[in-house]
Protein backbone atom coordinates (compact mmCIF):
# COMPACT_ATOMS: atom_id res chain seq x y z
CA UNK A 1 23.19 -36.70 -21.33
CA UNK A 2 22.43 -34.07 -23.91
CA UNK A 3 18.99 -34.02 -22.64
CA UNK A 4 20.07 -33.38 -19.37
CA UNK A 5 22.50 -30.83 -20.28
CA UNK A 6 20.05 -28.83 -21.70
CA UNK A 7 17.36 -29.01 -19.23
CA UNK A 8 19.69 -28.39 -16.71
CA UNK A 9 20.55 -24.90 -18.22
CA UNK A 10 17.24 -23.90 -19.14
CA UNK A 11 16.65 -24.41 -15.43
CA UNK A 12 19.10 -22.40 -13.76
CA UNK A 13 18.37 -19.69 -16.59
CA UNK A 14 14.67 -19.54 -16.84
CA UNK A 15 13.79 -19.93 -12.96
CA UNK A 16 16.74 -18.60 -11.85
CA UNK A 17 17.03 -21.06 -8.71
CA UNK A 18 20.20 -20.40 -6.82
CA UNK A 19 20.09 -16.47 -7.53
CA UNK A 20 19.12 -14.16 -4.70
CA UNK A 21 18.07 -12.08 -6.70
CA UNK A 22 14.81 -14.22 -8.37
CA UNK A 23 11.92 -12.02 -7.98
CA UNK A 24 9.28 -13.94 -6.21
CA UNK A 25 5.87 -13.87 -7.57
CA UNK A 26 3.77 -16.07 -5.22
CA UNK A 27 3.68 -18.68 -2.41
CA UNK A 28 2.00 -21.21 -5.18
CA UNK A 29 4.61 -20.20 -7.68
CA UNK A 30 7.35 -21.19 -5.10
CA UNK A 31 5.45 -24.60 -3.93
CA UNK A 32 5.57 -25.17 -8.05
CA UNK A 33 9.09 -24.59 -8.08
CA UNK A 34 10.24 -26.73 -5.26
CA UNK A 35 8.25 -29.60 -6.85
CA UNK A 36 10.35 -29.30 -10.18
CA UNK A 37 13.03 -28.95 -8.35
CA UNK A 38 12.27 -31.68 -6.29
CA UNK A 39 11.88 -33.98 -9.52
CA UNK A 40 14.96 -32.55 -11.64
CA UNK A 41 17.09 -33.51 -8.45
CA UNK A 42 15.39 -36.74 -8.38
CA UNK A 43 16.14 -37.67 -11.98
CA UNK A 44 19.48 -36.84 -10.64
CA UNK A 45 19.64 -39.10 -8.38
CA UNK A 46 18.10 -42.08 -9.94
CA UNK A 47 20.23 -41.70 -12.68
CA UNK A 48 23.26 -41.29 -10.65
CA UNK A 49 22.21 -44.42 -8.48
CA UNK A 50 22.00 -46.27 -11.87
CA UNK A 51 25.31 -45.54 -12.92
CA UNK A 52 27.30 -45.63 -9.45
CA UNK A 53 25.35 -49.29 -9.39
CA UNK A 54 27.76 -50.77 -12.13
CA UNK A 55 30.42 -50.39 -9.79
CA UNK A 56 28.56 -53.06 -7.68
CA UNK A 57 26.73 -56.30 -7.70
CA UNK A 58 23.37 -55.06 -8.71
CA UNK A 59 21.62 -57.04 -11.48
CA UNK A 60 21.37 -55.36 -14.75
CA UNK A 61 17.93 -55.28 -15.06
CA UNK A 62 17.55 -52.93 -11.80
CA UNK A 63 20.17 -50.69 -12.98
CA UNK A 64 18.39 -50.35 -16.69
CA UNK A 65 14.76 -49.58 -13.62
CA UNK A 66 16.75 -46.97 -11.47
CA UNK A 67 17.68 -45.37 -15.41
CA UNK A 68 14.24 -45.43 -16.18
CA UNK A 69 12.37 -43.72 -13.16
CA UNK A 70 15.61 -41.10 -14.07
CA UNK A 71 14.37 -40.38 -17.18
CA UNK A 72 10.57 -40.13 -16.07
CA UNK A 73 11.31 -37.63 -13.58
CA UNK A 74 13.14 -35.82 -15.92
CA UNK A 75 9.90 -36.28 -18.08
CA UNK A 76 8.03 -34.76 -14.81
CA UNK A 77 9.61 -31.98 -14.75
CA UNK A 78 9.44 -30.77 -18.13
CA UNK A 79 6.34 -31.41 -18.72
CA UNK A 80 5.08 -29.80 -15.21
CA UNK A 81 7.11 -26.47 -16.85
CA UNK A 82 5.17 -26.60 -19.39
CA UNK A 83 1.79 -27.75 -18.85
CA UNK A 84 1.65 -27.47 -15.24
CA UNK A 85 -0.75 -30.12 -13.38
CA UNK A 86 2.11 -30.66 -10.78
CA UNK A 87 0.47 -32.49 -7.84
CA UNK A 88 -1.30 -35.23 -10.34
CA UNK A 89 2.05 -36.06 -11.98
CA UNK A 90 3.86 -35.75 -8.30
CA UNK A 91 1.61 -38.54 -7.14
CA UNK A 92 1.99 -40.56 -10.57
CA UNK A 93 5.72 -40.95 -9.49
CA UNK A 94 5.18 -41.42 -6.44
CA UNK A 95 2.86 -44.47 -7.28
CA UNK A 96 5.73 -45.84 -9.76
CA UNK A 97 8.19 -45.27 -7.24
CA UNK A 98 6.91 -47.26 -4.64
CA UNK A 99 5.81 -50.43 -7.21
CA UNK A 100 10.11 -50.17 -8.17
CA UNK A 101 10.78 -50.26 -4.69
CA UNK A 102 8.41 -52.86 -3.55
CA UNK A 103 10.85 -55.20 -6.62
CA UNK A 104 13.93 -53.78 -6.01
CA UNK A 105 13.95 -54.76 -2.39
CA UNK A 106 13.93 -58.44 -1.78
CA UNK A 107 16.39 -58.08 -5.38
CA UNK A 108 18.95 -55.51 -4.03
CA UNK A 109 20.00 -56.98 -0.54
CA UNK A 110 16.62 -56.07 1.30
CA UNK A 111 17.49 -53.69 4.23
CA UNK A 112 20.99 -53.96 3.65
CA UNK A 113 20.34 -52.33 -0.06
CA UNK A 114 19.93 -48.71 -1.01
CA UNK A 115 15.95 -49.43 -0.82
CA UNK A 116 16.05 -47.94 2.76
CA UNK A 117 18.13 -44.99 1.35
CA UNK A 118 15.07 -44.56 -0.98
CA UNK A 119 12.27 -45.15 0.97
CA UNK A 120 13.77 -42.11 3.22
CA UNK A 121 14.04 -39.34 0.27
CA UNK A 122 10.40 -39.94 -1.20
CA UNK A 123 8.90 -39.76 2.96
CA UNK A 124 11.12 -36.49 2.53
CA UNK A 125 9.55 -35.60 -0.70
CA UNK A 126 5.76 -36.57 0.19
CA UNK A 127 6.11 -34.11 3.27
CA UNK A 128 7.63 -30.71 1.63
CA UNK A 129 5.73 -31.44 -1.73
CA UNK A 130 2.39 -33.25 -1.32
CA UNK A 131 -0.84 -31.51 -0.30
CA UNK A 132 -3.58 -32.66 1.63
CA UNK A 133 -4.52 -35.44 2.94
CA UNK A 134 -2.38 -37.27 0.02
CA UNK A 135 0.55 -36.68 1.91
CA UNK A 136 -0.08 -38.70 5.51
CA UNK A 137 -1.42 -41.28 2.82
CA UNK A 138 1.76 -41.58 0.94
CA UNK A 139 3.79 -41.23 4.46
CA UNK A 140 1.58 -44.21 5.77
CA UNK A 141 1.78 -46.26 3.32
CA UNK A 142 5.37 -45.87 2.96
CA UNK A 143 6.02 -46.22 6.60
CA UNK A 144 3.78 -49.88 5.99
CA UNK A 145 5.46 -51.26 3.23
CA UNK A 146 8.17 -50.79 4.80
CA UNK A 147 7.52 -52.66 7.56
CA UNK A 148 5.90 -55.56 6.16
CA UNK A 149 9.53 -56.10 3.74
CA UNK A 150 11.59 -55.77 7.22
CA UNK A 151 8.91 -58.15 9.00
CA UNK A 152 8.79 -61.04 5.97
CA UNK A 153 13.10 -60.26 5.63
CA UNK A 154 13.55 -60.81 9.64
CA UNK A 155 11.68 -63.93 10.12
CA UNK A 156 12.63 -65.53 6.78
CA UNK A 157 8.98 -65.82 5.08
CA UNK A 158 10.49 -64.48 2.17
CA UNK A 159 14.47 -64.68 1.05
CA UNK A 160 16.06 -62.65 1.03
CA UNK A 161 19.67 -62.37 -0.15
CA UNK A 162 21.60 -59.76 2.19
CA UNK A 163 25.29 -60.99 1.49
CA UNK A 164 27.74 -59.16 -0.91
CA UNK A 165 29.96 -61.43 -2.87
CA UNK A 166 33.00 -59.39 -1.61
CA UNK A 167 33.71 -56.46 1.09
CA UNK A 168 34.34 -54.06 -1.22
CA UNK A 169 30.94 -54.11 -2.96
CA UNK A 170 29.04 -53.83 0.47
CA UNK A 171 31.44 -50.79 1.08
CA UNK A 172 30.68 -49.27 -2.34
CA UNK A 173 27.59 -49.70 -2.00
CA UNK A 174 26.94 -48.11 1.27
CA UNK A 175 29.47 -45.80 0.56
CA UNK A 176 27.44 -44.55 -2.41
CA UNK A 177 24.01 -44.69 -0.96
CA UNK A 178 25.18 -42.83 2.09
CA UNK A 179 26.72 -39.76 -0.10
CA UNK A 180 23.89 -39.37 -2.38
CA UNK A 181 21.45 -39.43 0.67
CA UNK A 182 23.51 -36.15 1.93
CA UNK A 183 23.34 -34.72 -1.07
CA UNK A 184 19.87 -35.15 -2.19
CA UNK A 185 18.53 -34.48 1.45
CA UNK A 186 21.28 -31.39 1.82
CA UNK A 187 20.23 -29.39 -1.56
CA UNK A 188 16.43 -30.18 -0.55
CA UNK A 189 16.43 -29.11 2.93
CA UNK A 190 18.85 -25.65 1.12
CA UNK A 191 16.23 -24.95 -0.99
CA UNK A 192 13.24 -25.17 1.63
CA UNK A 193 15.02 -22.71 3.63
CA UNK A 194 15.64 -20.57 0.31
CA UNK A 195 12.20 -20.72 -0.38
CA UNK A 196 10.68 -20.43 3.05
CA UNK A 197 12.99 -16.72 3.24
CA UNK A 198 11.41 -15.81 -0.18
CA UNK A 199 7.82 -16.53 1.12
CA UNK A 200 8.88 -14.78 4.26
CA UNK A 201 10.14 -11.52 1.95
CA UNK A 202 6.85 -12.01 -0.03
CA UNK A 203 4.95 -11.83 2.97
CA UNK A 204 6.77 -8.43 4.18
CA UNK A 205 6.51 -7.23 0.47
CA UNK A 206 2.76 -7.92 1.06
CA UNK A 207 2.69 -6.36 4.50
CA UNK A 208 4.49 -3.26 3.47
CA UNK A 209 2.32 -2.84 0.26
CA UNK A 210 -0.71 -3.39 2.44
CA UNK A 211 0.60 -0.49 5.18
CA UNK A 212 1.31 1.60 2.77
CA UNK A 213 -1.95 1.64 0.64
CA UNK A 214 -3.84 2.23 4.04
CA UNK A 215 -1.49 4.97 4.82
CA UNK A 216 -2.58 6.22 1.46
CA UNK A 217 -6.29 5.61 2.33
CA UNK A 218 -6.20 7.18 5.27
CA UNK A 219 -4.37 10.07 4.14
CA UNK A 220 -7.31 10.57 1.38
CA UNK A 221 -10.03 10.55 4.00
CA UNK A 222 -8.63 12.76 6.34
CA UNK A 223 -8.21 15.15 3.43
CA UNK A 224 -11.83 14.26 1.66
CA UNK A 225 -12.70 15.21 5.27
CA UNK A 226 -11.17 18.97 5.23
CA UNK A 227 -12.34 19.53 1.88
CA UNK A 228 -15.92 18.97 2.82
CA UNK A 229 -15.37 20.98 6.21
CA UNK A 230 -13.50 23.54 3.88
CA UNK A 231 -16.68 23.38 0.86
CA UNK A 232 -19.48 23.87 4.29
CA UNK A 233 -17.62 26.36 5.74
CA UNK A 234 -17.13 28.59 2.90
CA UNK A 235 -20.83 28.06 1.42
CA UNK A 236 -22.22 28.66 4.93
CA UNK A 237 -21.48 32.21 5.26
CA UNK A 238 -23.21 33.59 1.65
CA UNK A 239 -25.98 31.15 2.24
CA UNK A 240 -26.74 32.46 5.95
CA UNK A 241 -26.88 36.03 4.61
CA UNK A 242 -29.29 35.36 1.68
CA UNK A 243 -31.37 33.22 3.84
CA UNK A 244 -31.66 36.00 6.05
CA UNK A 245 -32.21 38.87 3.28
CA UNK A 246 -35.42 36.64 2.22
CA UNK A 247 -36.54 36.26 5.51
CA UNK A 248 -36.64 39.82 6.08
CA UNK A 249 -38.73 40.01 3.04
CA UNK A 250 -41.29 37.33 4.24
CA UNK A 251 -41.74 39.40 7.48
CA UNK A 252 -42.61 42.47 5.32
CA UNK A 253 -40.05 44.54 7.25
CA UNK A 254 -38.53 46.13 4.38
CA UNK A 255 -40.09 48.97 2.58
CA UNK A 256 -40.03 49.75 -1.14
CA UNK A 257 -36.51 51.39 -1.10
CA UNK A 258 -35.20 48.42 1.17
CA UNK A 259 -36.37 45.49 -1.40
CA UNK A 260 -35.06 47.01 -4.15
CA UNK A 261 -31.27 47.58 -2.39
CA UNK A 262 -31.93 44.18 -1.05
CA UNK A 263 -32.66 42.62 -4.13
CA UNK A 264 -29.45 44.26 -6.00
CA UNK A 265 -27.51 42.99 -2.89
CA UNK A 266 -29.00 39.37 -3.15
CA UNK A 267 -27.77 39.75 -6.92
CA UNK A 268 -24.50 40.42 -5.94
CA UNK A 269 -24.39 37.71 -3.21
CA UNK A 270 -25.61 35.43 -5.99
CA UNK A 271 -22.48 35.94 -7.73
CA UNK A 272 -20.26 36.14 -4.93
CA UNK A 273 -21.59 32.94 -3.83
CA UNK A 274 -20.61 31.74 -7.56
CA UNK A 275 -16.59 33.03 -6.94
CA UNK A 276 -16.35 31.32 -3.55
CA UNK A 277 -17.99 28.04 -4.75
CA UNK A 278 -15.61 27.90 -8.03
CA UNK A 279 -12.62 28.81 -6.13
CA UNK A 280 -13.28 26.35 -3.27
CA UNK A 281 -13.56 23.98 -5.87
CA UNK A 282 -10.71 24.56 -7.67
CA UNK A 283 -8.75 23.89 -4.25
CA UNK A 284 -10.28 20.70 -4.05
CA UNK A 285 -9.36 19.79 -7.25
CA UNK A 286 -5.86 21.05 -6.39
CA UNK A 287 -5.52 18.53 -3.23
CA UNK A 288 -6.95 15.69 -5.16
CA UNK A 289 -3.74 16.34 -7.61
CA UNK A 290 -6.64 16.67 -10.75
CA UNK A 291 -5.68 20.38 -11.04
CA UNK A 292 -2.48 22.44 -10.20
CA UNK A 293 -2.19 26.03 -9.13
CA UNK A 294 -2.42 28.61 -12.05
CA UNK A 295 -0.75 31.47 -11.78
CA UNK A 296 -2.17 35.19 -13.41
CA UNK A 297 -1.57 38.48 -13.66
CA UNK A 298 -3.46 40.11 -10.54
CA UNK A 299 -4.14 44.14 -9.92
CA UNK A 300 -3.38 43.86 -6.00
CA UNK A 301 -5.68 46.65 -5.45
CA UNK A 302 -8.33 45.45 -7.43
CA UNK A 303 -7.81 42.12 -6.12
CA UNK A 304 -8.12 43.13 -2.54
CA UNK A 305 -11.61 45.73 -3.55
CA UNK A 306 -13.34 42.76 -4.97
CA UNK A 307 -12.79 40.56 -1.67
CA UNK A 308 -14.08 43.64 0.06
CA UNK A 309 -17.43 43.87 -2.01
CA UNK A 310 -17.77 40.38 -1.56
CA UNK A 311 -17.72 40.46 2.00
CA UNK A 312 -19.88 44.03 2.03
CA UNK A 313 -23.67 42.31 2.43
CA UNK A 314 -22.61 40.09 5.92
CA UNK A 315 -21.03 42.85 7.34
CA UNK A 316 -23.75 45.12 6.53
CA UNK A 317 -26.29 42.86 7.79
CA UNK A 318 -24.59 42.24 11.02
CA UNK A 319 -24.19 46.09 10.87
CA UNK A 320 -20.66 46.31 11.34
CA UNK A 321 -18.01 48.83 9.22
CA UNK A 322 -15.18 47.80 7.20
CA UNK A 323 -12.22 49.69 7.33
CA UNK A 324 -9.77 49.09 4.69
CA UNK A 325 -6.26 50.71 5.12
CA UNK A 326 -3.53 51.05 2.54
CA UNK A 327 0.39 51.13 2.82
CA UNK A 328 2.63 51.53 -0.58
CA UNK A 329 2.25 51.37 -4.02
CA UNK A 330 0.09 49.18 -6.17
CA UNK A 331 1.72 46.42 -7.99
CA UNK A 332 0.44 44.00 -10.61
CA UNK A 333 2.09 40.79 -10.00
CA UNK A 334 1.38 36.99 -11.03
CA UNK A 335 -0.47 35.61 -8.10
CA UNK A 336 -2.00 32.36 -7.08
CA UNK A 337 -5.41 34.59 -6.68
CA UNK A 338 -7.95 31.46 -6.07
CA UNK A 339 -6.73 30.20 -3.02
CA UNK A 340 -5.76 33.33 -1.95
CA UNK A 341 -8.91 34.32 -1.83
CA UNK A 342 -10.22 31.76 0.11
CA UNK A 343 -8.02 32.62 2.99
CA UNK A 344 -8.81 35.85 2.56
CA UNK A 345 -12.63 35.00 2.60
CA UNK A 346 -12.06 32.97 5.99
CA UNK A 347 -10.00 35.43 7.80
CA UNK A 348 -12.69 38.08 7.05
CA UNK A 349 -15.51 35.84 7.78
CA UNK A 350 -13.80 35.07 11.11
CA UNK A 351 -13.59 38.60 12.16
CA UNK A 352 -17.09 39.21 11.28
CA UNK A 353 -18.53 35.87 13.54
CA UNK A 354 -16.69 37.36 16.49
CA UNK A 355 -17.12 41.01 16.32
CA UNK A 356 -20.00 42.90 18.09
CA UNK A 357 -22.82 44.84 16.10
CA UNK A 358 -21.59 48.61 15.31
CA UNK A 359 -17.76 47.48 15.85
CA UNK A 360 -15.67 47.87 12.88
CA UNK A 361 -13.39 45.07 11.30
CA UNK A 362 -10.30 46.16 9.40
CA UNK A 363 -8.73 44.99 6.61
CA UNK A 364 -5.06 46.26 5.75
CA UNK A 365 -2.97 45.73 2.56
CA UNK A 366 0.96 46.45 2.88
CA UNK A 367 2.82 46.95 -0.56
CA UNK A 368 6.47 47.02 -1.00
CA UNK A 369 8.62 45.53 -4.37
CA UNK A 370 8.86 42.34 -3.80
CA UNK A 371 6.47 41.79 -0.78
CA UNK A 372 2.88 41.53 -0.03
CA UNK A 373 0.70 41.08 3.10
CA UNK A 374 -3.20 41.26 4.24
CA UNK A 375 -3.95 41.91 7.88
CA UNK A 376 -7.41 41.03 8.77
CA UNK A 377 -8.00 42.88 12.83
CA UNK A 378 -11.12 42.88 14.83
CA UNK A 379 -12.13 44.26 18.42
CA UNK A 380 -12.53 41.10 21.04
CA UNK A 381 -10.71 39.61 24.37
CA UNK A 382 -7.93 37.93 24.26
CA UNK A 383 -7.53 34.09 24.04
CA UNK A 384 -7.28 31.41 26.39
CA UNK A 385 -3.71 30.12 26.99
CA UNK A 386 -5.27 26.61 25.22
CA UNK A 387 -7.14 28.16 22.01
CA UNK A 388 -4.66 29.96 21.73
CA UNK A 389 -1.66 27.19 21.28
CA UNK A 390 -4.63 24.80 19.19
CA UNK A 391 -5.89 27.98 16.70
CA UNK A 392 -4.25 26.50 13.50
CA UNK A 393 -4.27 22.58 14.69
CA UNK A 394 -7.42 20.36 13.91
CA UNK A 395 -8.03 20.16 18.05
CA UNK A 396 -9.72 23.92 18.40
CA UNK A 397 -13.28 23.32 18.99
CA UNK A 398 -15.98 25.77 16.39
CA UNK A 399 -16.79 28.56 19.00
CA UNK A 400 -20.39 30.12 18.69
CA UNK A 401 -19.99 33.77 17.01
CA UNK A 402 -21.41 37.09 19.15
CA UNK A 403 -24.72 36.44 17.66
CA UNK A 404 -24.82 32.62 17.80
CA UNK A 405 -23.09 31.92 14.34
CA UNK A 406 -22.22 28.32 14.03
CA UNK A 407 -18.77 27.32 12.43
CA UNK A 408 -16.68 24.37 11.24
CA UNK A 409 -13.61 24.60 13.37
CA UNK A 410 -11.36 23.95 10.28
CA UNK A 411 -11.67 27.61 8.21
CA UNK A 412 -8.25 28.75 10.59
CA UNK A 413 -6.58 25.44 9.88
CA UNK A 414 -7.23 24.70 6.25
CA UNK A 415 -6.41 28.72 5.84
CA UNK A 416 -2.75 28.25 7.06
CA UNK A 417 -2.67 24.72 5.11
CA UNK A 418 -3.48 26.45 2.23
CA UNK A 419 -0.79 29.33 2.82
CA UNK A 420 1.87 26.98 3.92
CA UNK A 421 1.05 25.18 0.21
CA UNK A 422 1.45 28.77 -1.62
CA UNK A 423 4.72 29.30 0.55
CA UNK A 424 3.07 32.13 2.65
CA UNK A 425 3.09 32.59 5.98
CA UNK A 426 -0.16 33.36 8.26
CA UNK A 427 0.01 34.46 11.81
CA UNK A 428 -1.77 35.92 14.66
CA UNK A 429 -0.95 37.98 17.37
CA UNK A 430 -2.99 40.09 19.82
CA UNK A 431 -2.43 43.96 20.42
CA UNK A 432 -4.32 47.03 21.64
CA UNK A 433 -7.70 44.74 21.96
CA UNK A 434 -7.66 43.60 18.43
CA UNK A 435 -7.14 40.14 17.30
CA UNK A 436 -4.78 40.62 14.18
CA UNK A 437 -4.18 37.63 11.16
CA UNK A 438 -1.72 38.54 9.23
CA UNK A 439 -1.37 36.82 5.65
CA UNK A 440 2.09 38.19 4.11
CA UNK A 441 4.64 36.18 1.09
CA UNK A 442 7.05 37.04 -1.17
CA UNK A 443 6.34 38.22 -5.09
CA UNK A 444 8.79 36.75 -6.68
C-alpha cells in the first residue's frame, strides 16, 4: 500500500493529470499518458476487485490472481514512465489478462461472475489505447472467447457453477462489480474527453502558431519587396545619367571643354551614386530591424546644398533649372539625415521625370525654432481624380516621365512610409500649375 501511495503522488505531481492547467506537449505525449493512466487505474481496480472479493465466495487462489495482475499493472506503469515502450507492455497485459480470464471464468460463476464486468473494461481499453491493427485483433478475440465460454456454459459442455451459497453474496458481488464498472469506465471516458480538449487546444496552439508565422512571412516579403523597388528606384536615376554622359562621349558630340566638365561631373555622380547607395542601404538595414536610426548633428543648410549638388547633373542633362528658395534662419539640429535624404532624393527625382526641358523645378526650405520643412514644386497638369486618391498607396501605376523615363511606382509610397517612420508628415497639394510635396516635422 506504500507502493501505491507513493506512485500515486508522484503521478498526480509529475504529470499533473487532473490540472487544467498541464501544459500539453504533444498528441503522442497525451496517447502515452492515457495509457499509464489507463494501467495505474487498472492496478486500481484489480486490486480493489481482490480485496472487495473477500467479502464473497471467491476462492482464495483467484483473489491472491486478481492481486497479482494489480501489482503488474502497477509494474506497467512505472516502468512505461520510465523506460517508455508503452504499446509492447500494453499488449503484454493484455495477453495475461485474457489467459486470467479464460481461468477465472468457469471458477467465478461463469457469466454470472465479474468475468463479464472484465471482459467489458479491457474491449474499453484495447479501443482508446491500442494502435493498429492490434486493436480489432484484441477486440476480436475478446468478443470470441467470449462467446465460446457463454456457448460451452449454456449448453452444459463444460460446468459450470453459477449458484451463490447465499443471496447476499450474489448481491455483493454484483453490487461490487457493478460500482467499480462505473467507476473505472466513468474516470476513463473523463479523461478521454480531458485529453481529446487538450489535443483540440494543441491543435489551435498549432494553428495559431502556424497563422501567425505566415503572417510574419508574408509581412517580410511584402517588405523584401519595397526594399528592392526602393534599392532600383533610387540606383536608377544616377545610373541613367552616367549611362547617358558616356554615351554622349561614344558619339563624339562633346568637344574638349565638354569632356573635361563631363568627366568632373561623372566624378561627382560617382560619389553621389556612393551616398544614395549607402543610405538606401542603411534603410534596409533599418526595416530588417539589423540597424536603428542614428541620429547627428546636421547644418540644415548644408544639408539641403549637398542634396542640391547631388541632384545638379540630371537636371542639367535634362536641361532644366533648379531654384532653391530660403525662409528663416539656419539651425543645426540632430536629424535623422539618411533617410531623410532619400525622400528628399525621390521627391526631387519625381519633379525632374515629369517636368518639361527648360522648365524649372523648385526646391524650398522653411526654418523656424522648432520646425522644419522641404517643398519640392514643379510645372505640370493637374491629376486625375484616381491618381490622385492612390499617389501614396501601392495601387498607383509607374507613369512614363516627359521624356519616356521609366519608374518603379513605389518612390511616392516608400517616401511617405519612410516619413511616417521618422514622425514627419509628407503631403501634396496642387496650386498655380505646380505640383507641390511638402516634407515638414518637428525638431525637437
Amino acid at each position: 500500500m506504500l507502493l501505491l501511495k507513493k506512485l500515486l503522488c508522484g503521478y498526480f505531481r509529475d504529470m499533473s493529470l487532473f490540472s487544467s492547467e498541464k501544459e500539453v506537449k504533444s498528441l503522442i505525449d497525451l496517447q502515452n499518458e492515457m495509457s499509464r493512466t489507463a494501467m495505474l487505474l487498472g492496478s486500481i481496480l484489480f486490486i480493489a476487485f481482490g480485496l472487495s472479493n473477500l467479502l464473497t465466495e471467491v476462492p482464495i487462489y483467484l483473489i491472491v490472481g486478481k492481486l497479482a495482475i494489480g501489482a503488474l499493472f502497477l509494474f506497467g506503469y512505472w516502468f512505461t514512465k520510465k523506460q517508455g515502450q508503452i504499446q509492447v507492455f500494453l499488449n503484454i497485459l493484455l495477453f495475461i489478462c485474457f489467459f486470467l480470464l479464460s481461468v477465472n471464468y468457469f471458477k467465478n460463476h461463469g457469466s454470472y461472475g465479474a468475468t463479464v464486468v472484465t471482459l467489458f473494461i479491457l474491449t474499453l481499453t484495447c479501443v482508446v489505447l491500442i494502435d493498429g491493427w492490434v486493436k480489432w485483433f484484441w477486440i476480436v478475440l475478446g468478443f470470441l472467447i467470449f462467446t465460446l465460454f457463454l456457448f460451452l456454459e449454456i449448453f452444459e459442455i463444460v460446468p459450470v457453477d453459477t449458484t451463490y451459497e447465499e443471496p447476499s453474496s450474489r448481491f455483493v458481488a454484483i453490487t461490487l462489480g457493478l460500482f467499480w464498472t462505473i467507476l473505472f469506465t466513468s474516470i476513463g471516458v473523463w479523461i478521454l474527453q480531458k485529453n481529446y480538449h487538450d489535443q483540440y487546444r494543441l491543435l489551435i496552439k498549432f494553428q495559431k502558431e502556424k497563422e501567425k508565422a505566415n503572417l510574419q512571412l508574408s509581412e517580410l516579403n511584402d517588405k523584401k519587396s519595397k526594399l528592392l523597388a526602393l534599392l532600383s528606384h533610387d540606383l536608377r536615376s544616377p545610373i541613367n545619367t552616367l549611362t547617358l554622359s558616356l554615351e554622349l562621349f561614344e558619339m563624339g558630340a562633346l568637344d574638349e571643354d565638354k569632356l573635361k566638365q563631363m568627366l568632373g561631373n561623372l566624378k561627382k555622380q560617382s560619389h553621389h551614386l556612393s551616398h544614395v547607395l549607402e543610405n538606401t542601404m542603411s534603410w534596409v538595414r533599418i526595416e530588417l530591424g539589423e540597424e536603428k536610426f542614428s541620429r547627428n548633428l546636421v547644418d540644415i543648410d548644408a544639408f539641403t546644398q549637398e542634396m542640391i549638388e547631388m541632384m545638379q547633373e540630371p537636371i542639367s542633362l535634362k536641361e532644366l533649372s533648379l531654384s532653391f528658395l530660403k525662409e528663416g534662419d539656419n539651425q543645426t539640429v540632430e536629424l535623422e539625415a539618411k533617410p531623410i535624404s532619400i525622400i528628399l532624393k525621390n521627391l526631387i527625382d519625381n519633379a525632374v521625370k515629369f517636368t518639361q526641358p527648360e522648365q524649372e523645378v523648385t526646391l524650398k526650405l522653411s526654418q523656424k525654432p522648432g520646425h522644419v520643412s522641404w517643398e519640392v514644386s514643379n510645372p505640370g497638369l493637374p491629376l486625375a481624380g484616381e491618381s490622385l486618391s492612390n499617389l501614396f498607396t501601392p495601387r498607383i501605376e509607374s507613369q512614363m516621365g516627359t521624356q519616356n523615363e521609366k519608374g518603379s511606382g513605389i518612390g511616392l509610397l516608400m517616401s511617405k512610409e519612410i516619413a511616417e517612420s521618422l514622425d514627419m508628415e509628407l503631403t501634396y497639394s496642387y496650386a498655380d500649375g505646380h505640383h507641390k510635396f511638402t516634407l515638414s516635422g518637428s525638431l525637437d
